[in-house]
Protein backbone atom coordinates (compact mmCIF):
# COMPACT_ATOMS: atom_id res chain seq x y z
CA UNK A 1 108.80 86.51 93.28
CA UNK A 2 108.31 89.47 95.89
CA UNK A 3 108.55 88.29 99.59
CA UNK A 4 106.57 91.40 100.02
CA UNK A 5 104.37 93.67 98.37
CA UNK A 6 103.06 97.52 99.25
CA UNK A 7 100.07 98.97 97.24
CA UNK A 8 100.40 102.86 97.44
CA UNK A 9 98.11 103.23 94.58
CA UNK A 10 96.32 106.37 95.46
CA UNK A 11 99.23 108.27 97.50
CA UNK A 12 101.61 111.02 96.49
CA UNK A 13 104.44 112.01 97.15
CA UNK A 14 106.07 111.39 99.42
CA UNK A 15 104.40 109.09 100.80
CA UNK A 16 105.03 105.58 98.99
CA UNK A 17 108.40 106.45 99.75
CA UNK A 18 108.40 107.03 103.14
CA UNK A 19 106.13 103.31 103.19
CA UNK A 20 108.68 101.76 101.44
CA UNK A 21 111.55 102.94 103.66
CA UNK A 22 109.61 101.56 106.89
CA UNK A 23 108.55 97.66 105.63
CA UNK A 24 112.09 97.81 103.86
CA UNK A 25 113.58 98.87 107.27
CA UNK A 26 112.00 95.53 108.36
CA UNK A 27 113.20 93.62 105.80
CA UNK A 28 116.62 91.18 105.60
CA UNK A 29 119.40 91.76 103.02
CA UNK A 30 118.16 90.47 99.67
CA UNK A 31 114.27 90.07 99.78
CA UNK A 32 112.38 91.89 97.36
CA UNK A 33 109.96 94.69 97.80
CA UNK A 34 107.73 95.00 95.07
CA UNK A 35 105.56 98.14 95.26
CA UNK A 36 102.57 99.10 93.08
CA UNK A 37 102.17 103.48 93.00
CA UNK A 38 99.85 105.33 91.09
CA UNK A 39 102.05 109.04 91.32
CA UNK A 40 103.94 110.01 88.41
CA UNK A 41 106.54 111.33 90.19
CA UNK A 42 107.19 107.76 91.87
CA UNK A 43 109.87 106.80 89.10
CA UNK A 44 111.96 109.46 90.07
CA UNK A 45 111.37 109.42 93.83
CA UNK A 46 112.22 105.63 93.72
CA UNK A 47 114.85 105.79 91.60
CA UNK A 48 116.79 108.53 93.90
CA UNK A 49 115.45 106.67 96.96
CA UNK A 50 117.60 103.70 95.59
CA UNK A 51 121.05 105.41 94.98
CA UNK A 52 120.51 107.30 98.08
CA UNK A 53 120.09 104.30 100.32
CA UNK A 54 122.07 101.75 97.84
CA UNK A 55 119.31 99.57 97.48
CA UNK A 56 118.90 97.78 94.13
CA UNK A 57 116.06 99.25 91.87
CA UNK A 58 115.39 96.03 90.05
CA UNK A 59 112.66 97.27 88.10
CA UNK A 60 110.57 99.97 86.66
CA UNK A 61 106.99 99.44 84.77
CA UNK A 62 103.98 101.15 83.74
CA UNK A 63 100.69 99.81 82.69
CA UNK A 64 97.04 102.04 82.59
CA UNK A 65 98.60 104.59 84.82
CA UNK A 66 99.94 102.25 87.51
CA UNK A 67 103.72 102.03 88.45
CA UNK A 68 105.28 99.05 89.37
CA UNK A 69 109.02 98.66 91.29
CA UNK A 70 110.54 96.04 92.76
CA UNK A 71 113.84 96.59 94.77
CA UNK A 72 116.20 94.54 96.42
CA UNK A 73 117.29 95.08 100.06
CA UNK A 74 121.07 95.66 100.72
């Protein structure tokens, strides 16, 4: 269960990155984001966003052209 969750469904890149980044800024250590995208590119932008920052990428789904990620705040 997310204790948070961003919609970007509509945006491209970079920009449900850089929304991610700010609410996870906000965030403890260990509460989930989970983020909904509908860019293509947004499983490799999150994926790099999460070694880059060492934040946990705990998962990665598609379903009728919507993304789904949840990650894990360090």
């Amino acid at each position: 269960m997310p204790d948070q969750t961003l919609d970007t469904k509509g945006l491209s890149c970079p920009l449900p990155i850089l929304h991610a980044k700010r609410i996870l800024q906000k965030m403890p250590p260990g509460q989930i984001l989970a983020v909904e995208a509908t860019d293509p590119g947004s499983a490799k932008d999150f994926e790099s966003f999460c070694t880059q920052t060492g934040n946990s990428l705990l998962s990665a789904s598609e379903s009728s052209g919507v993304f789904f990620y949840t990650i894990r705040k360090v």
